[in-house]
N, C-alpha and C. Protein backbone atom coordinates (compact mmCIF):
# COMPACT_ATOMS: atom_id res chain seq x y z
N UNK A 1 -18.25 14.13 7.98
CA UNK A 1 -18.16 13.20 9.07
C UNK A 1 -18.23 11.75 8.57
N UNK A 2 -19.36 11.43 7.48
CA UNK A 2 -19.18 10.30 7.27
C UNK A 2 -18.07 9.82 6.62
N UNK A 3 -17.23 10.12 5.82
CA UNK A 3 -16.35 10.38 5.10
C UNK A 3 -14.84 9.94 6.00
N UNK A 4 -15.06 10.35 7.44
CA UNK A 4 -13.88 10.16 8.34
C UNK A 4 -14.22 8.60 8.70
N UNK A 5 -15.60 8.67 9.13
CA UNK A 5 -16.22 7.24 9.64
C UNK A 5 -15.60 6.32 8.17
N UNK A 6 -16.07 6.48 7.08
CA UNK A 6 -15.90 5.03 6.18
C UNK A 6 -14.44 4.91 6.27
N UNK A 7 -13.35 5.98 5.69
CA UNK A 7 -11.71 6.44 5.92
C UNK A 7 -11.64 5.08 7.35
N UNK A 8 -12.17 5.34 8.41
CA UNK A 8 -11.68 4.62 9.55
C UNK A 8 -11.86 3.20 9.80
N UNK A 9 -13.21 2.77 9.38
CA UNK A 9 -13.31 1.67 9.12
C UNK A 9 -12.92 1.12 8.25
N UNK A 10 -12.31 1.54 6.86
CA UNK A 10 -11.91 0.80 6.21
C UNK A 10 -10.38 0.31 6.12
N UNK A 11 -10.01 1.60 6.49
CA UNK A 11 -8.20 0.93 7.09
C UNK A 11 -8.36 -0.37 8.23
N UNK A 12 -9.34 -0.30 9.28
CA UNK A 12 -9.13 -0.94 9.93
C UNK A 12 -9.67 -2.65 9.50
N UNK A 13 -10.67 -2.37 8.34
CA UNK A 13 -11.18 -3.72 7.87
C UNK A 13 -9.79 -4.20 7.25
N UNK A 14 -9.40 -3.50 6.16
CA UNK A 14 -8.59 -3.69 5.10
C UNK A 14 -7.05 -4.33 5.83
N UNK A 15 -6.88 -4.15 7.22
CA UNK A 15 -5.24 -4.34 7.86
C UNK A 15 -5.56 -6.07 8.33
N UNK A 16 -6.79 -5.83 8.70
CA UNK A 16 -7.71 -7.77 9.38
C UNK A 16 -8.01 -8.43 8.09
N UNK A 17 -8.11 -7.55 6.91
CA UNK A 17 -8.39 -8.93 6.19
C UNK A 17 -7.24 -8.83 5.14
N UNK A 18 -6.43 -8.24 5.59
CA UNK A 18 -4.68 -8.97 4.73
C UNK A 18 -4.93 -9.63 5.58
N UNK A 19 -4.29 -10.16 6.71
CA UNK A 19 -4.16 -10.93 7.82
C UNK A 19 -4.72 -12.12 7.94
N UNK A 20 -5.85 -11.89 7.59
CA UNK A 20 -6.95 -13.01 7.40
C UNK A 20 -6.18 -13.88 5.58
N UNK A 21 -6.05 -12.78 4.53
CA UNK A 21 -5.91 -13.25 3.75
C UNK A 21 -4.80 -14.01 4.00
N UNK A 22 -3.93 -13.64 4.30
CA UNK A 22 -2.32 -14.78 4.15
C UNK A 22 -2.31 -15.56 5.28
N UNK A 23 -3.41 -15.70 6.49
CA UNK A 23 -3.49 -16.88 7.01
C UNK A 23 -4.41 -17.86 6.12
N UNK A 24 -4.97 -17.52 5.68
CA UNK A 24 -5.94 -18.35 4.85
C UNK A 24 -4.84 -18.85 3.78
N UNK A 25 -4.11 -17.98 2.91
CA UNK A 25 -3.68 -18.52 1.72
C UNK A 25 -2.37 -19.71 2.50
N UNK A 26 -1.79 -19.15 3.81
CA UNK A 26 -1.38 -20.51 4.15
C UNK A 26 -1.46 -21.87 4.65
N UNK A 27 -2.82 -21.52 5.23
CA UNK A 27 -3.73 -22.31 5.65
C UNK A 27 -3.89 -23.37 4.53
N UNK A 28 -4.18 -23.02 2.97
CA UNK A 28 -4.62 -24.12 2.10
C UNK A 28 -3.69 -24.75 1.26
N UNK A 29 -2.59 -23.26 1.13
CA UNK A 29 -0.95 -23.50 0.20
C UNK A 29 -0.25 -24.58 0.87
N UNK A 30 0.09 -24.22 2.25
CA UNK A 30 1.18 -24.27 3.25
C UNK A 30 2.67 -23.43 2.88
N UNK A 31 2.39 -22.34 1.71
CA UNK A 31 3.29 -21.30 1.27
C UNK A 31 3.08 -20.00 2.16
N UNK A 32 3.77 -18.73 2.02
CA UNK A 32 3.48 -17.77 2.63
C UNK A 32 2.57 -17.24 1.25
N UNK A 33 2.46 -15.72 1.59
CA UNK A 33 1.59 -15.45 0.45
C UNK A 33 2.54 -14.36 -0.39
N UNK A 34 2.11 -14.62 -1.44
CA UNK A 34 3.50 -13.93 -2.99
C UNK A 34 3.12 -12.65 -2.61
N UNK A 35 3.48 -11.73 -1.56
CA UNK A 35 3.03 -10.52 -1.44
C UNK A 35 4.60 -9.84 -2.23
N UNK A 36 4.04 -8.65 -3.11
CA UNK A 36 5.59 -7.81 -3.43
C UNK A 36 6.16 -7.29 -3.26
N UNK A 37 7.73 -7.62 -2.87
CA UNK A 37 8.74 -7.27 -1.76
C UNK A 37 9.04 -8.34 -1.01
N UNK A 38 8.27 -9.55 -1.08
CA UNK A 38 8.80 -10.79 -0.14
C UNK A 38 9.27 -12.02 -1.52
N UNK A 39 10.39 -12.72 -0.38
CA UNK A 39 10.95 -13.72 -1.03
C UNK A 39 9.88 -15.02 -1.99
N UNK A 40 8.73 -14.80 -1.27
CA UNK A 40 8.28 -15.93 -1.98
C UNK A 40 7.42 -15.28 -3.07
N UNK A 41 7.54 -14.12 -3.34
CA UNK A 41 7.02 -13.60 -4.55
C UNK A 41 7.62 -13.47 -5.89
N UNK A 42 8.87 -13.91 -5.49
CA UNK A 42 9.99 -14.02 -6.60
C UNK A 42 9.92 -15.43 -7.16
N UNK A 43 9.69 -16.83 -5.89
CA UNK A 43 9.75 -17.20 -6.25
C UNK A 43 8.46 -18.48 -6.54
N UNK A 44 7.38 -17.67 -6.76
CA UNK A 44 6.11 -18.41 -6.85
C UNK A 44 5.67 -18.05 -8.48
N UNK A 45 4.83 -19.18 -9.04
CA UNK A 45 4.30 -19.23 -9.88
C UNK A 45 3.75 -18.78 -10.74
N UNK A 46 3.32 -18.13 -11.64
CA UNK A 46 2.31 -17.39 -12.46
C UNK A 46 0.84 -17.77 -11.87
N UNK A 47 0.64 -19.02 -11.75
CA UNK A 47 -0.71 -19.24 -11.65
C UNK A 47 -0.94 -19.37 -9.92
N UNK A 48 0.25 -19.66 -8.99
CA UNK A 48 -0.19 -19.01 -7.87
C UNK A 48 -0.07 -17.41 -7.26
N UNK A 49 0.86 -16.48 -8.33
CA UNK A 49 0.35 -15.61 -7.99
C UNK A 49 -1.12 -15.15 -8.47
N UNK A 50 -1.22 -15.28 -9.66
CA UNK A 50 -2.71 -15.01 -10.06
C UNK A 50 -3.73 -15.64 -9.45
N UNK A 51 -3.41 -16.95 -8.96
CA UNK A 51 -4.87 -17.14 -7.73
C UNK A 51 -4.73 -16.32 -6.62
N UNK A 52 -3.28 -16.01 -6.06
CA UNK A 52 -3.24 -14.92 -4.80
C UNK A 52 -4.34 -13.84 -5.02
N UNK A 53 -3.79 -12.89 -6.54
CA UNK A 53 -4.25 -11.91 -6.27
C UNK A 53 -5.86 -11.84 -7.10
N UNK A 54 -6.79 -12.90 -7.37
CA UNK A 54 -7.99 -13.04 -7.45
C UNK A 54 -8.39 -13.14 -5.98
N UNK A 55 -7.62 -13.93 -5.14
CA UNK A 55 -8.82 -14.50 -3.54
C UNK A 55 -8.19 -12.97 -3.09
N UNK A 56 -7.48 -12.72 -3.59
CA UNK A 56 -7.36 -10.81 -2.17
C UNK A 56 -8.01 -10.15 -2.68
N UNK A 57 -8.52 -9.84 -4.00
CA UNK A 57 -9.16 -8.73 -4.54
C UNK A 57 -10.18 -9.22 -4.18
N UNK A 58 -11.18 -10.69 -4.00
CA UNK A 58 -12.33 -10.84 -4.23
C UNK A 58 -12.67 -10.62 -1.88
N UNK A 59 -11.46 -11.26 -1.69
CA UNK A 59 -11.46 -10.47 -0.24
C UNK A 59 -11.73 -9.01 0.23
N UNK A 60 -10.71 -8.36 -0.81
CA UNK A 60 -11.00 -6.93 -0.53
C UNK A 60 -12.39 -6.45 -0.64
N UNK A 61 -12.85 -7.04 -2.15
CA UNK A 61 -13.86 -5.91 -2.45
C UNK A 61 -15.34 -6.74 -1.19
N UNK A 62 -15.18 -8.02 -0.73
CA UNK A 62 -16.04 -8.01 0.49
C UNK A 62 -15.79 -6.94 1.62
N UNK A 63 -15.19 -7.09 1.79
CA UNK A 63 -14.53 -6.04 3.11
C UNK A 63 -15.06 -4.74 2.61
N UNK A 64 -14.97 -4.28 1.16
CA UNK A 64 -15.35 -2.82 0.97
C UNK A 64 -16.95 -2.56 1.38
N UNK A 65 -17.69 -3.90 0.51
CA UNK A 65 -19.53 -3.79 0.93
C UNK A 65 -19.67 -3.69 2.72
N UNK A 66 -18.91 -4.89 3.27
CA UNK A 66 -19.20 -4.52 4.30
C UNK A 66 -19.12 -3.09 4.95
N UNK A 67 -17.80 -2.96 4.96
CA UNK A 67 -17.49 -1.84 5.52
C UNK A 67 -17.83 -0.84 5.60
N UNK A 68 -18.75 -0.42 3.65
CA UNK A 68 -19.80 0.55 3.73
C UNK A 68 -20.86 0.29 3.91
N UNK A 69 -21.70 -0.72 4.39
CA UNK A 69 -22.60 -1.08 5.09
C UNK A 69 -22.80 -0.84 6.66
N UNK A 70 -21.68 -0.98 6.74
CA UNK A 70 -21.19 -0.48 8.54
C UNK A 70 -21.34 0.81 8.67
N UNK A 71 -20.76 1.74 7.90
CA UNK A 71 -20.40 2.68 7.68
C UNK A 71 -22.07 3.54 7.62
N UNK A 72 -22.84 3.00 6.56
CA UNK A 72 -24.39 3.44 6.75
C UNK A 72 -25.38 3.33 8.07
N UNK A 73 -24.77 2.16 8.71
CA UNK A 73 -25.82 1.70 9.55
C UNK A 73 -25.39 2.64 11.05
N UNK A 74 -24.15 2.96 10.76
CA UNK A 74 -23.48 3.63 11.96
C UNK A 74 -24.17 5.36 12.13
N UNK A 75 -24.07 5.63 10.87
CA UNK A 75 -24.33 6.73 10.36
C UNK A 75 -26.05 7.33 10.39
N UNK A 76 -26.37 6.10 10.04
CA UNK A 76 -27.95 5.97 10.87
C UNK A 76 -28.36 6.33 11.90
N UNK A 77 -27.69 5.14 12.71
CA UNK A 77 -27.97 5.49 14.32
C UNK A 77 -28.02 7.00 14.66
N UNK A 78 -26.48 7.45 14.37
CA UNK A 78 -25.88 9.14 14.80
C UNK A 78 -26.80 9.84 14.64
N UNK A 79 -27.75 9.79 13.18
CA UNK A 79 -28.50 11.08 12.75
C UNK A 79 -29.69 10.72 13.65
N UNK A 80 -29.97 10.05 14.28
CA UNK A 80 -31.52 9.86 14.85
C UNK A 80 -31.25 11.21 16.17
């Protein structure tokens, strides 16, 4: 069960914080974000893709603590 619970929350963290991420990265660029498969990934930088994909990974892996934090505290409650 818990296993379905973290599975669920974490797709659903992980879809809000792309979202979050490439409003943010346009928010500070005014670029879209070098995601791969889009035009501006062809034609962006070495060093802005490599800052892209440092602020998403360091995004992601927040989203992961949270999410299994959520994931415990939820899991808590249930067993009482």
């Amino acid at each position: 069960m818990q296993k379905l619970v973290t599975l669920g929350i974490s797709m659903g963290a992980g879809m809000l914080g792309s979202r979050l991420v490439d409003k943010v990265w346009k928010g500070f660029t005014g670029n879209d974000a070098p995601r791969h498969g889009k035009e501006a990934a062809a034609e962006a930088s070495i060093r802005q893709a490599l800052g892209f994909a440092i602020f998403s990974a360091v995004v992601a892996s927040i989203i992961q603590v949270l999410a299994d934090r959520g994931t415990n505290k939820a899991m808590k409650k249930f067993s009482k």
